[in-house]
C-alpha atoms as a PDB file:
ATOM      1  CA  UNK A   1     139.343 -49.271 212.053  1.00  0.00           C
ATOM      2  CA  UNK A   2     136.364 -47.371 211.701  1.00  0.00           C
ATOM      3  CA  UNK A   3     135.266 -45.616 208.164  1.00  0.00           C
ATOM      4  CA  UNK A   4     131.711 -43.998 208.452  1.00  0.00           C
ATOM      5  CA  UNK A   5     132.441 -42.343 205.532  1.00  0.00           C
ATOM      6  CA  UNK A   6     132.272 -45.430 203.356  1.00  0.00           C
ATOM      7  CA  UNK A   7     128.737 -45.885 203.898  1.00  0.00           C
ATOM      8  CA  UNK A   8     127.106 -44.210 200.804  1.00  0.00           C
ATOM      9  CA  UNK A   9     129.581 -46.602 198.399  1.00  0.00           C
ATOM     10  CA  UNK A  10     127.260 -48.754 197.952  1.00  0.00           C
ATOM     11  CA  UNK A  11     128.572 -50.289 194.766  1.00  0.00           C
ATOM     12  CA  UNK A  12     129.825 -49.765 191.033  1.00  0.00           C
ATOM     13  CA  UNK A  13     126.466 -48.586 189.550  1.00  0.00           C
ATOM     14  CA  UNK A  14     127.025 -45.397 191.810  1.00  0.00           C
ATOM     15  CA  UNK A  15     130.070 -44.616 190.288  1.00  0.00           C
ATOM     16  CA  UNK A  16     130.740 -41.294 188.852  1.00  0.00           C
ATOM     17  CA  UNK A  17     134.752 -40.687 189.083  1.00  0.00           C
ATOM     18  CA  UNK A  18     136.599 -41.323 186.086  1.00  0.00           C
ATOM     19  CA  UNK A  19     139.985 -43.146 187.962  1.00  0.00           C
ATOM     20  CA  UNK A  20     136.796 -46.161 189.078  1.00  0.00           C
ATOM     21  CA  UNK A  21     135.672 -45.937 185.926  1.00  0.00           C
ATOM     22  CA  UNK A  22     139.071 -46.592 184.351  1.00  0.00           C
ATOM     23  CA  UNK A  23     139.582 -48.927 186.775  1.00  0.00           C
ATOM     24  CA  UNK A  24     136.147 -51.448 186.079  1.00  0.00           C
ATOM     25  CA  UNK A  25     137.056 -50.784 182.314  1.00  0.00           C
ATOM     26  CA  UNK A  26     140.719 -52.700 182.901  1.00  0.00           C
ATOM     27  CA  UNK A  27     139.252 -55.296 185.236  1.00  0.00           C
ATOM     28  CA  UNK A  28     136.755 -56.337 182.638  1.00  0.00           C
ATOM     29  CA  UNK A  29     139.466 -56.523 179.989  1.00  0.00           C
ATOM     30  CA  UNK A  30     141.728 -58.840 182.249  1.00  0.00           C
ATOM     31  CA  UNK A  31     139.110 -61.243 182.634  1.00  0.00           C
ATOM     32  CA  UNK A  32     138.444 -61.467 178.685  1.00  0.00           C
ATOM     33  CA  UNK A  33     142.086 -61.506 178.128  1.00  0.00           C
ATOM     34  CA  UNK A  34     143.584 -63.858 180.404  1.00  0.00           C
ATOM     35  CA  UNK A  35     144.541 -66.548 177.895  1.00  0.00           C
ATOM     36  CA  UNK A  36     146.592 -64.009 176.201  1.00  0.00           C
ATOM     37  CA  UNK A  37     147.995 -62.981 179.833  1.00  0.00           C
ATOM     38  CA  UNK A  38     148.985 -66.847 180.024  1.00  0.00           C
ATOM     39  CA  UNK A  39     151.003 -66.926 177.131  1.00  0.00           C
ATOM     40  CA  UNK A  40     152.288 -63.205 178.305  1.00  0.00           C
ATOM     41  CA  UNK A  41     153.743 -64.811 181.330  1.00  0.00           C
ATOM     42  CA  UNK A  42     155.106 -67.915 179.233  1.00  0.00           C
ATOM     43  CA  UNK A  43     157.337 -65.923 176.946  1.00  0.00           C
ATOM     44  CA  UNK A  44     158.542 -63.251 179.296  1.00  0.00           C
ATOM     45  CA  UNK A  45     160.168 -66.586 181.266  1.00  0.00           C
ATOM     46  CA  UNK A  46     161.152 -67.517 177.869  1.00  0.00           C
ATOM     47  CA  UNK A  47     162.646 -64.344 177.121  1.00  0.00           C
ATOM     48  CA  UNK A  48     164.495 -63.525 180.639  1.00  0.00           C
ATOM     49  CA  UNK A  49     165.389 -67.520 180.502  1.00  0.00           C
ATOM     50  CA  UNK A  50     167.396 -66.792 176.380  1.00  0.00           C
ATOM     51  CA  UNK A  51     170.640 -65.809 175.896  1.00  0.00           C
ATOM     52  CA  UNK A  52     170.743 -62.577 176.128  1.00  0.00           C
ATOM     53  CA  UNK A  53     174.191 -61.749 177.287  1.00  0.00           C
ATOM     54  CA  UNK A  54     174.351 -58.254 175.916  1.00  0.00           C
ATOM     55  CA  UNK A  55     173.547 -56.785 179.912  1.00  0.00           C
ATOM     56  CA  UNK A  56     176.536 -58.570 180.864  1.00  0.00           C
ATOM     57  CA  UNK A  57     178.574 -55.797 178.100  1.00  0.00           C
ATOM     58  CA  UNK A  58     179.954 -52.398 179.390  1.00  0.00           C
ATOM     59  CA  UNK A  59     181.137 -49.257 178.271  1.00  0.00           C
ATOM     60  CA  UNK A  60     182.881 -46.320 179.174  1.00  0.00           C
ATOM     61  CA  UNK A  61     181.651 -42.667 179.303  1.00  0.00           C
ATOM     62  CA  UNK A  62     182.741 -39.568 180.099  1.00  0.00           C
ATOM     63  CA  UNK A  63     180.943 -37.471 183.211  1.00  0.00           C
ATOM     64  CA  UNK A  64     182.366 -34.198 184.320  1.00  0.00           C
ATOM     65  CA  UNK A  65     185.612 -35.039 183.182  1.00  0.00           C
ATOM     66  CA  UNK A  66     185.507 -38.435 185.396  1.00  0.00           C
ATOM     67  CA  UNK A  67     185.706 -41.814 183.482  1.00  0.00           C
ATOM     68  CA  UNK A  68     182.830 -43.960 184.720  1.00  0.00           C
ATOM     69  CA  UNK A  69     181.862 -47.355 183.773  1.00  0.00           C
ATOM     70  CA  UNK A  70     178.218 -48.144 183.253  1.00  0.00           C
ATOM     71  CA  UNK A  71     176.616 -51.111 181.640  1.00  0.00           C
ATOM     72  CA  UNK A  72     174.911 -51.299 178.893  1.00  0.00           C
ATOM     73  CA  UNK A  73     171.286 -51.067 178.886  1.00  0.00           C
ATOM     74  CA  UNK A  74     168.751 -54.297 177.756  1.00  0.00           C
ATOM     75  CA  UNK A  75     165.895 -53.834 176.550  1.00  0.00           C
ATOM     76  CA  UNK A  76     164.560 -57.368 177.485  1.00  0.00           C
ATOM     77  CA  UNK A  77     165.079 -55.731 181.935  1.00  0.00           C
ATOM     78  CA  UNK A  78     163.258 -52.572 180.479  1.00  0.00           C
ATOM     79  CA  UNK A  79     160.079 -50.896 181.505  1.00  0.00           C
ATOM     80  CA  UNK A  80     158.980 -54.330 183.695  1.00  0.00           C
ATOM     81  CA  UNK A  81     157.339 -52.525 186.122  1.00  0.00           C
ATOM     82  CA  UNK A  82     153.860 -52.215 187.182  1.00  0.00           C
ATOM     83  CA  UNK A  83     153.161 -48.695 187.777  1.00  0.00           C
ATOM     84  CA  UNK A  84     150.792 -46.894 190.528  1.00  0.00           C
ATOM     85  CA  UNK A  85     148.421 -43.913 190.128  1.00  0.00           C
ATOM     86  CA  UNK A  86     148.335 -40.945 192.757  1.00  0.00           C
ATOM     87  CA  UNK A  87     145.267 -42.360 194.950  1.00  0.00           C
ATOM     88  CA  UNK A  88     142.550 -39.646 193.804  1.00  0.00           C
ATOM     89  CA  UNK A  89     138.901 -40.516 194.722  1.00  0.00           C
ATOM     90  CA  UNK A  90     138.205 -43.101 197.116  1.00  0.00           C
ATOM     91  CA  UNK A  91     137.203 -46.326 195.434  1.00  0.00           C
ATOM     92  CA  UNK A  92     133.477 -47.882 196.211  1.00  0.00           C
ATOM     93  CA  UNK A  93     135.009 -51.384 197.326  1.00  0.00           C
ATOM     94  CA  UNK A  94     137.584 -50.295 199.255  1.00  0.00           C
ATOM     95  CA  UNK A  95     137.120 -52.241 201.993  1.00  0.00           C
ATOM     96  CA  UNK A  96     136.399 -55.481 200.227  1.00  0.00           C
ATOM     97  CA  UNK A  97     138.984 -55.061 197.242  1.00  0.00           C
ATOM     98  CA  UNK A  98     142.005 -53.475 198.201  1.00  0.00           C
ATOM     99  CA  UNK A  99     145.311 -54.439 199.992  1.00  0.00           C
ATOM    100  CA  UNK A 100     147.784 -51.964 201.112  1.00  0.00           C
ATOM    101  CA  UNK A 101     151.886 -52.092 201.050  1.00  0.00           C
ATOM    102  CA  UNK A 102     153.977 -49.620 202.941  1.00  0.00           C
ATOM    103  CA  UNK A 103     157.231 -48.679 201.176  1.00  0.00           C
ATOM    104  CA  UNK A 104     160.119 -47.612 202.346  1.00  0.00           C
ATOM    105  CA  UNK A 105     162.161 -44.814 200.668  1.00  0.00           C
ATOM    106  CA  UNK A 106     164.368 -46.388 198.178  1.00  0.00           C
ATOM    107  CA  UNK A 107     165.250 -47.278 194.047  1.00  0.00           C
ATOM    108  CA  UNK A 108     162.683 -49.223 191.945  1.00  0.00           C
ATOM    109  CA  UNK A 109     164.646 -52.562 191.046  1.00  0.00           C
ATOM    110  CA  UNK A 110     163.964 -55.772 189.314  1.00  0.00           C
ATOM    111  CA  UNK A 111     165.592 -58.943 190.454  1.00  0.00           C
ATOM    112  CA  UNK A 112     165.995 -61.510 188.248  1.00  0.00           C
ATOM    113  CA  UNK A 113     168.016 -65.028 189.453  1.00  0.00           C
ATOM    114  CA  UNK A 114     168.968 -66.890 186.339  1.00  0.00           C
ATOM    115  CA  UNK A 115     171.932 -69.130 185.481  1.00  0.00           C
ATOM    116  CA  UNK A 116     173.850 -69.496 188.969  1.00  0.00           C
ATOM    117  CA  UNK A 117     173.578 -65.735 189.577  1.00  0.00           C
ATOM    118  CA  UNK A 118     171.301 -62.650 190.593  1.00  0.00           C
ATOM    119  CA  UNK A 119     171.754 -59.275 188.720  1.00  0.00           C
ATOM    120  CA  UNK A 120     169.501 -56.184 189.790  1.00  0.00           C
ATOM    121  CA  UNK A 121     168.028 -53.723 186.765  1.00  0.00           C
ATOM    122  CA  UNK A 122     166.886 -50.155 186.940  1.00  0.00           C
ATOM    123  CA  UNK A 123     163.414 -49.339 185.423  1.00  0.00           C
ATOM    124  CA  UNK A 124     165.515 -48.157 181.944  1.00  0.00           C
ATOM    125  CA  UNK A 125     167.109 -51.834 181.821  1.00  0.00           C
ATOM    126  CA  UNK A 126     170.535 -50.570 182.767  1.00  0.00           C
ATOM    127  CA  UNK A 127     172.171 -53.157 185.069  1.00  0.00           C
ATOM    128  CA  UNK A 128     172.983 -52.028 188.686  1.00  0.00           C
ATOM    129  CA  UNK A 129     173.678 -54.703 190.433  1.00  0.00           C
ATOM    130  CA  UNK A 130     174.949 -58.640 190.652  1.00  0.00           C
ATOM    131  CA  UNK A 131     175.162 -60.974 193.322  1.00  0.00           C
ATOM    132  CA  UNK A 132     174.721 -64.342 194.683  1.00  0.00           C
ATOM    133  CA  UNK A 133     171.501 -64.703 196.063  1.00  0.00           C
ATOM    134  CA  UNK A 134     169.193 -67.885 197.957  1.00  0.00           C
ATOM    135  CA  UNK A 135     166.031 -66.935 195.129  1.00  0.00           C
ATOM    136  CA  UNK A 136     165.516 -70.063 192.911  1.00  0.00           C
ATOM    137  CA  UNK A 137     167.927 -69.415 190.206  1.00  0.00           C
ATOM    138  CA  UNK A 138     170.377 -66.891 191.839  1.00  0.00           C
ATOM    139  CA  UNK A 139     173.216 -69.002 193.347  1.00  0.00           C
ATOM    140  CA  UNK A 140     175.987 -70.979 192.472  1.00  0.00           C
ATOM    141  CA  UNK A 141     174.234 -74.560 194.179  1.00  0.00           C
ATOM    142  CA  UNK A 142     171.017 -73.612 192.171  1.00  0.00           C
ATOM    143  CA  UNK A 143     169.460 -75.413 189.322  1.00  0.00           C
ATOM    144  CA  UNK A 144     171.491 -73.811 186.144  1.00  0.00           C
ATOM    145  CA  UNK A 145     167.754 -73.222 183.875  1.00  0.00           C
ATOM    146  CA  UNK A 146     165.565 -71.625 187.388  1.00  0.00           C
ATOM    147  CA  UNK A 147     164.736 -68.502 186.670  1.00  0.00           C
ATOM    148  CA  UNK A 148     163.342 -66.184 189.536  1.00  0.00           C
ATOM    149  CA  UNK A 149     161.894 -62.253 188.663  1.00  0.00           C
ATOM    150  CA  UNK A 150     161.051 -59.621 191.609  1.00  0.00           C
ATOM    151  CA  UNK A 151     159.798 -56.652 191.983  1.00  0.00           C
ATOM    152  CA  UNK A 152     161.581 -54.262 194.614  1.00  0.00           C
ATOM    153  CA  UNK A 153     162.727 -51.560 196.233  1.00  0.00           C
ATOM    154  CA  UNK A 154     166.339 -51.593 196.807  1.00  0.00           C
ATOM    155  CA  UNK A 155     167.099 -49.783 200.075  1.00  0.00           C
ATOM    156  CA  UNK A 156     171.281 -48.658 200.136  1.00  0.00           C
ATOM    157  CA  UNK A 157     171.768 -47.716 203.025  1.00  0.00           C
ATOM    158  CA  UNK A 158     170.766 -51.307 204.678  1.00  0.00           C
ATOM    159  CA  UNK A 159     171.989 -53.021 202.002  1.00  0.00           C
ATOM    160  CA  UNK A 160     168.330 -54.536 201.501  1.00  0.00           C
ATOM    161  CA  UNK A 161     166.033 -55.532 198.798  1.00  0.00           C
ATOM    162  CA  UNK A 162     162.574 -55.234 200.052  1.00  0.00           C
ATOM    163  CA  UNK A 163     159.985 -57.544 197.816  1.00  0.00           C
ATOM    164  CA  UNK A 164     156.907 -55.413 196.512  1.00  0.00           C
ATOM    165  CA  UNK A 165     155.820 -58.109 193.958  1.00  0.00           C
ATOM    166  CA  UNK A 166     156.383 -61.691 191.854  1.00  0.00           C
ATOM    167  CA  UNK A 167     156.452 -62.010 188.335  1.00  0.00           C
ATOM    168  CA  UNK A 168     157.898 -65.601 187.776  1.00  0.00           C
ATOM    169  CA  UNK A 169     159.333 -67.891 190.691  1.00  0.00           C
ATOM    170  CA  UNK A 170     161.403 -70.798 189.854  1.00  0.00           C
ATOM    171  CA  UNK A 171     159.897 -70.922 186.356  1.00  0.00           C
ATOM    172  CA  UNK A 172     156.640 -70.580 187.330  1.00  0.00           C
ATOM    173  CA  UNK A 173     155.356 -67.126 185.755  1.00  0.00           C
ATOM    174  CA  UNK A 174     152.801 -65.809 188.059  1.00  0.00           C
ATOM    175  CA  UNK A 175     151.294 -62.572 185.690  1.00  0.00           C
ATOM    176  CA  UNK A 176     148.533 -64.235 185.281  1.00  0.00           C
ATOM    177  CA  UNK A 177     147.502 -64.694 188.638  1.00  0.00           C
ATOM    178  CA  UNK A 178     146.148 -61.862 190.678  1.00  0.00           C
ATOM    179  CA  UNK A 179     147.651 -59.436 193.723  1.00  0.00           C
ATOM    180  CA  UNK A 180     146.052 -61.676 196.375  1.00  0.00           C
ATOM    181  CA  UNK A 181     147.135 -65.188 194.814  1.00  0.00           C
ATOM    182  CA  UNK A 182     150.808 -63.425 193.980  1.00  0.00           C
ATOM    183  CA  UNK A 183     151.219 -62.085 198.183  1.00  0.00           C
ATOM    184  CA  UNK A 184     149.976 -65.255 199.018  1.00  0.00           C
ATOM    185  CA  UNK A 185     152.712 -67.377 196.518  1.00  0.00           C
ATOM    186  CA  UNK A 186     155.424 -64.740 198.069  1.00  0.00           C
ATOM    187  CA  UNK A 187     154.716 -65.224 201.336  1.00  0.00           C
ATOM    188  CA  UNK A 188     154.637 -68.697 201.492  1.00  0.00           C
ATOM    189  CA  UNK A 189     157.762 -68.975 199.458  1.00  0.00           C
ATOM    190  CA  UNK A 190     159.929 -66.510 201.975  1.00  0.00           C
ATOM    191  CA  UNK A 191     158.074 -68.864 204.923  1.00  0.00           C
ATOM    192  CA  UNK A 192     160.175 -71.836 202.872  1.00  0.00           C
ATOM    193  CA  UNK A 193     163.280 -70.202 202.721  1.00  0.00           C
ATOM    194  CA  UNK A 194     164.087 -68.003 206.139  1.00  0.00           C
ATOM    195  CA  UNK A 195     167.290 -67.171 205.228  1.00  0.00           C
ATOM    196  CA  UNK A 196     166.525 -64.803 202.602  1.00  0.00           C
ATOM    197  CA  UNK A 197     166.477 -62.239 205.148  1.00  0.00           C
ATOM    198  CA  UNK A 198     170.083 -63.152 205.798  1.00  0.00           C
ATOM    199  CA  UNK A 199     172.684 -60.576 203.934  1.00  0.00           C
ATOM    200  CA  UNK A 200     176.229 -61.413 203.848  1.00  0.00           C
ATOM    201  CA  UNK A 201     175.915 -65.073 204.088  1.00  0.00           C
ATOM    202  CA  UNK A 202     177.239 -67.662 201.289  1.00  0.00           C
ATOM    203  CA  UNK A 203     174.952 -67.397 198.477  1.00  0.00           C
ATOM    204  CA  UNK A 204     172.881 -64.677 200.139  1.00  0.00           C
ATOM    205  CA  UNK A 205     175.131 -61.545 199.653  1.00  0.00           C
ATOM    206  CA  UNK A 206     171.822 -58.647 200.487  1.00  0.00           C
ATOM    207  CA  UNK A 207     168.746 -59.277 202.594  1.00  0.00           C
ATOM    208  CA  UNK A 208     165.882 -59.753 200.549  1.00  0.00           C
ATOM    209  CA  UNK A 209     162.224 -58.804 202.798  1.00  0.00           C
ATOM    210  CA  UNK A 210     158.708 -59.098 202.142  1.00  0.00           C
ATOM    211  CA  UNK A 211     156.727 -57.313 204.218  1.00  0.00           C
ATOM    212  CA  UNK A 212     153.492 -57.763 205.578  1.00  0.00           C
ATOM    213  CA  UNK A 213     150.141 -56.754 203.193  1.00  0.00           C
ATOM    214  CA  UNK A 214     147.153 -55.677 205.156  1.00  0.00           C
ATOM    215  CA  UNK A 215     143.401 -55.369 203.908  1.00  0.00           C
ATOM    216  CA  UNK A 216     142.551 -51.564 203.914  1.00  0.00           C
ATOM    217  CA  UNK A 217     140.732 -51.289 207.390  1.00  0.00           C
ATOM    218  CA  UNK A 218     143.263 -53.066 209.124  1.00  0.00           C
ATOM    219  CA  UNK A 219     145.402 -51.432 211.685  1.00  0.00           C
ATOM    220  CA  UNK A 220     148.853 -49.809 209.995  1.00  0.00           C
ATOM    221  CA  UNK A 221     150.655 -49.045 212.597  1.00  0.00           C
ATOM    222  CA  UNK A 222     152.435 -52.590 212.799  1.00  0.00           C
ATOM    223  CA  UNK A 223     153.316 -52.716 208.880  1.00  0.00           C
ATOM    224  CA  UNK A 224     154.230 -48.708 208.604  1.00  0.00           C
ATOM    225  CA  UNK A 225     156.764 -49.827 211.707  1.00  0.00           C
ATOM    226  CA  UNK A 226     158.091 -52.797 210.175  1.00  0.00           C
ATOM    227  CA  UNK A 227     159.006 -51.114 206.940  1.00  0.00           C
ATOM    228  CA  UNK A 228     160.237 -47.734 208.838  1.00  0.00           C
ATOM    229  CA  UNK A 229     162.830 -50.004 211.040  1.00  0.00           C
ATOM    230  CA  UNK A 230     164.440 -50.710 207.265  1.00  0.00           C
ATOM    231  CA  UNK A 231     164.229 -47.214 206.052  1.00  0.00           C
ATOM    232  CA  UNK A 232     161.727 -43.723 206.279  1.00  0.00           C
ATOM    233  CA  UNK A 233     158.521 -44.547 204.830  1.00  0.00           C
ATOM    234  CA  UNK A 234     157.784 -43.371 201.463  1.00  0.00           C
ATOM    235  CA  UNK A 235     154.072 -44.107 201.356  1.00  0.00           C
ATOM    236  CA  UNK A 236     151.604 -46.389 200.681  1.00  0.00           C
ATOM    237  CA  UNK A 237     150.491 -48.619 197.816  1.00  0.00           C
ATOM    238  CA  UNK A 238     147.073 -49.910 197.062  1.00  0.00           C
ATOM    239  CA  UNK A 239     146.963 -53.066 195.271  1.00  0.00           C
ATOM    240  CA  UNK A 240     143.062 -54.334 193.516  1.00  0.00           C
ATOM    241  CA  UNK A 241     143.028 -58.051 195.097  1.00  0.00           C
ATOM    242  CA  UNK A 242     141.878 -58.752 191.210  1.00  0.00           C
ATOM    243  CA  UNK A 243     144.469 -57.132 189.332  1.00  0.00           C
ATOM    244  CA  UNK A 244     147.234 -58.775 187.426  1.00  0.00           C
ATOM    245  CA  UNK A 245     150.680 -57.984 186.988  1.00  0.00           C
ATOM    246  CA  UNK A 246     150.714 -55.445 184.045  1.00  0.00           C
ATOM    247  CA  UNK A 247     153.594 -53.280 182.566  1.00  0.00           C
ATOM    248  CA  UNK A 248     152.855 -49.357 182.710  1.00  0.00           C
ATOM    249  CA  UNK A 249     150.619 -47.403 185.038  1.00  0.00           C
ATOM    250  CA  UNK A 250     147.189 -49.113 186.164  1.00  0.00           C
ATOM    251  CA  UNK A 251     144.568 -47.175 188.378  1.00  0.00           C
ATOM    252  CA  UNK A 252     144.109 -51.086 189.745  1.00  0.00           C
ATOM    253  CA  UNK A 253     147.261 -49.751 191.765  1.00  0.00           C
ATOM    254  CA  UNK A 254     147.495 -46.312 193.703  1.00  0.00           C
ATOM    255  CA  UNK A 255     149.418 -44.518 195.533  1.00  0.00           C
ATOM    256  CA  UNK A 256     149.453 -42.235 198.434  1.00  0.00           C
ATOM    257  CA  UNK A 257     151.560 -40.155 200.966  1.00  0.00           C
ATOM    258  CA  UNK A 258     151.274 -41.490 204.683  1.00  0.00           C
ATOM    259  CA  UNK A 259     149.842 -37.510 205.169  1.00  0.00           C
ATOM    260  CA  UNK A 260     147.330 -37.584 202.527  1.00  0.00           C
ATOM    261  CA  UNK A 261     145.424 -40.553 203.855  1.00  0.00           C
ATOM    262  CA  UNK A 262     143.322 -38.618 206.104  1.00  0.00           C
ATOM    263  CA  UNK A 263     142.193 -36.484 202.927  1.00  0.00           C
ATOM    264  CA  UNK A 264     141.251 -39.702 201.123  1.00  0.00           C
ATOM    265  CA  UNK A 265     140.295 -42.198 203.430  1.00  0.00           C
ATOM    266  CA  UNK A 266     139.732 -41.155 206.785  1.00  0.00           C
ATOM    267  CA  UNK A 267     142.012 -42.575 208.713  1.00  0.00           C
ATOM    268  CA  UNK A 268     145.536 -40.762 210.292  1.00  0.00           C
ATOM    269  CA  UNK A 269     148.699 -42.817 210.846  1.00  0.00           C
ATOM    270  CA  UNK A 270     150.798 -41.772 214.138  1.00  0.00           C
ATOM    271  CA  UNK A 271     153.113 -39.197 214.325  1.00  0.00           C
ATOM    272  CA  UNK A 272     155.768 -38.970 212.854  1.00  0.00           C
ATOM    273  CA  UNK A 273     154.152 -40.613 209.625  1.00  0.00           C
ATOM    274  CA  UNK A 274     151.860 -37.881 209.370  1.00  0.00           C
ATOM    275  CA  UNK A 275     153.900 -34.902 208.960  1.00  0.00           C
ATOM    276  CA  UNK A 276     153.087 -32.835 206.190  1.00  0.00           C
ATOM    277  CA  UNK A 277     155.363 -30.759 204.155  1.00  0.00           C
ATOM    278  CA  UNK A 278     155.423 -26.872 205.115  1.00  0.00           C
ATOM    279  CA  UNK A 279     153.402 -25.690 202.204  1.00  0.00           C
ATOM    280  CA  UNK A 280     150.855 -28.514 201.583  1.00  0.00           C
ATOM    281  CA  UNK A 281     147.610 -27.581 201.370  1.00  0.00           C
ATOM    282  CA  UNK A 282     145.934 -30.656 199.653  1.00  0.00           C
ATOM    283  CA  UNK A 283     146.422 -33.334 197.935  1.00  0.00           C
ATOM    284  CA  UNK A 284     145.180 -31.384 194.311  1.00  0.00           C
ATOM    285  CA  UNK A 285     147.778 -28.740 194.785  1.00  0.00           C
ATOM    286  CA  UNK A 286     150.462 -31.076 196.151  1.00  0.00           C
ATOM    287  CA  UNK A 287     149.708 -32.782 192.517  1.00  0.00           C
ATOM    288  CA  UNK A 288     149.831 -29.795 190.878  1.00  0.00           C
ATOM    289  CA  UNK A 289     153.104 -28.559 192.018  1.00  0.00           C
ATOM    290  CA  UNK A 290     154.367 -32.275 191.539  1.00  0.00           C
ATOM    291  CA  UNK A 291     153.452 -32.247 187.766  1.00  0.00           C
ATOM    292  CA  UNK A 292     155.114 -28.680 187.285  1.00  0.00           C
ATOM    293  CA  UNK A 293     158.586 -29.672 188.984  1.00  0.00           C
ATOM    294  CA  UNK A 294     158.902 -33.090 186.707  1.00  0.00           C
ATOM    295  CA  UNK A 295     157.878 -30.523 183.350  1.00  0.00           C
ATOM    296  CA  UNK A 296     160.867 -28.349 184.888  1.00  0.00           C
ATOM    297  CA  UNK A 297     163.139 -31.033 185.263  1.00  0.00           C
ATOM    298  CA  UNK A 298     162.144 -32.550 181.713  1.00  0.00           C
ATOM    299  CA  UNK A 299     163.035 -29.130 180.247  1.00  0.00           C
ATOM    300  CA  UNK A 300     166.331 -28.903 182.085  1.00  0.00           C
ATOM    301  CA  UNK A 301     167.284 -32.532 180.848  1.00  0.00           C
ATOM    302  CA  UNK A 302     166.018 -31.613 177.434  1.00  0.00           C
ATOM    303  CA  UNK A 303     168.546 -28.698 176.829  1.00  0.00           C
ATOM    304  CA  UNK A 304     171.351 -30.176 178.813  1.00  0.00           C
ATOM    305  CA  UNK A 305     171.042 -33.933 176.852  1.00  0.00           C
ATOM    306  CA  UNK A 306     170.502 -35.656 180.372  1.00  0.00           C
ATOM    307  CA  UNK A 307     168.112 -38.300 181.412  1.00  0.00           C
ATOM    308  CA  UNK A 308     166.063 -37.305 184.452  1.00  0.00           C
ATOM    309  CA  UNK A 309     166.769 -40.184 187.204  1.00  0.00           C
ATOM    310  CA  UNK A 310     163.082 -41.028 188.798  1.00  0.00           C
ATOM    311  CA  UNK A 311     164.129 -44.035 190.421  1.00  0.00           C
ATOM    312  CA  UNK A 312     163.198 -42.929 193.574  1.00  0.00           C
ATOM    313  CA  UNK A 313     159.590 -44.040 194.729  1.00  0.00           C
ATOM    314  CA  UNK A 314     157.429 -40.283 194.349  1.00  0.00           C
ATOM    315  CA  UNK A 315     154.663 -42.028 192.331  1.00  0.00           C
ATOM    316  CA  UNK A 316     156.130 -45.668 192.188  1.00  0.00           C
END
């Protein structure tokens, strides 16, 4: 794939854009800190490994004059996630640092396989989901203390989890080990067990997928295929090979529309990936209008006393 454009990045010292900025900042920081990422990843398999029975408690509620049943929310599933930023400036190292993820359209979930059993959360911690799965901890045959945590994308209409991410497998917490050690460990560990792909087997109720992760300046076309045969594609994530898995937004992850990669890198995915919405003009105004429909929606939630439901993948 060829970038002439990158040729004037010649490295960090050039750097003038506050996201790379940001983004050096945090790197630096990760490599004094990671010690306290160690322990980080220690207690959170502590933590997801306790007792904590209080997802497994429902309640009723009233909606439109139609008794639901939802489950209670837990704190410890809550706000997991490591979050992208919109992909604004192009970084320097680019080509050196950065490995890309298609996603297809679907809901933000974490897995987590504990004691005999797999239960799926929603980024607030509510519970959505529970089912036997073949992750290290998630079945009835497994070992009763593994305990297994994914990030994913949970795609309905297939019945499919698609794997983004690892934060602990079979005990082993992998936070403090960066994006290119963590693709590696996930890879490897689907290679082991093939029949993760298999939904509606014994112990494997859903399909759980990870996809191929490509090096920006590899081709696309073969991952943004593989992920659309699942589901439409959402867009693309860019992972910093160095950064670790952190809760909240991080510009060490971004995020971009398969149309707005021309604008930022160059390159142009085939059609039909590349269709723009009517009235886009660029990726600044597509922003702004972005930032003014979540205000409106937070305003409309406000005065109504309803949460606004972003689990779909717009900034993921």
């Amino acid at each position: 794939m060829s970038m002439p454009w990158f040729k004037d990045k010649t490295g960090p010292d050039h750097i003038d854009n506050p996201q790379e900025l940001r983004r050096q900042r945090i790197l630096e920081i990760q490599k004094r800190n990671r010690d306290l990422k160690y322990n980080a990843g220690r207690d959170i398999i502590e933590i997801f490994k306790s007792d904590d029975e209080e997802e497994e408690e429902e309640m009723e509620f009233d909606c439109s004059n139609k008794s639901k049943k939802r489950y209670e929310r837990s704190k410890h599933y809550a706000n997991q996630f490591m979050l992208s930023e919109w992909l604004t400036e192009l970084p320097w190292d680019i080509l050196d640092k950065w490995i890309i993820v298609a996603c297809p359209q679907g809901k933000r979930t974490l897995v987590v396989a504990r004691k005999n059993t797999t239960k799926a959360f929603n980024r607030r911690g509510n519970r959505v989901g529970k089912f036997q799965s073949l992750l290290p901890g998630g079945n009835s045959d497994e070992h009763h203390s593994h305990c297994t945590i994914l990030d994913c994308i949970w795609v309905e209409k297939e019945k499919t989890y698609v794997v983004l991410d690892v934060l602990a497998w079979s005990n082993q917490s992998l936070l403090n080990c960066d994006s290119e050690f963590r693709f590696f460990w996930l890879k490897s560990k689907f290679e082991e067990i093939a029949d993760l792909k298999k939904g509606g087997v014994r112990n494997n109720t859903y399909s759980i997928l990870f996809l191929p992760h490509v090096y920006v300046g590899s081709s696309l076309e073969s991952v943004v295929a593989d992920v659309s045969a699942i589901a439409p594609l959402d867009g693309l994530l860019f992972y910093h090979r160095h950064a670790l898995y952190t809760q909240g937004r991080t510009p060490l992850v971004t995020w971009l529309k398969g149309f707005m990669l021309p604008e930022i890198l160059g390159i142009t995915l085939p059609s039909p990936y590349d269709e723009k919405p009517d009235d886009y003009i660029d990726i600044k105004h597509y922003l702004l209008n972005f930032k003014e429909k979540k205000q409106k929606e937070k305003a409309i939630a406000s005065t109504s006393n309803m949460e606004i439901v972003d689990e779909d993948i717009e900034s993921i």
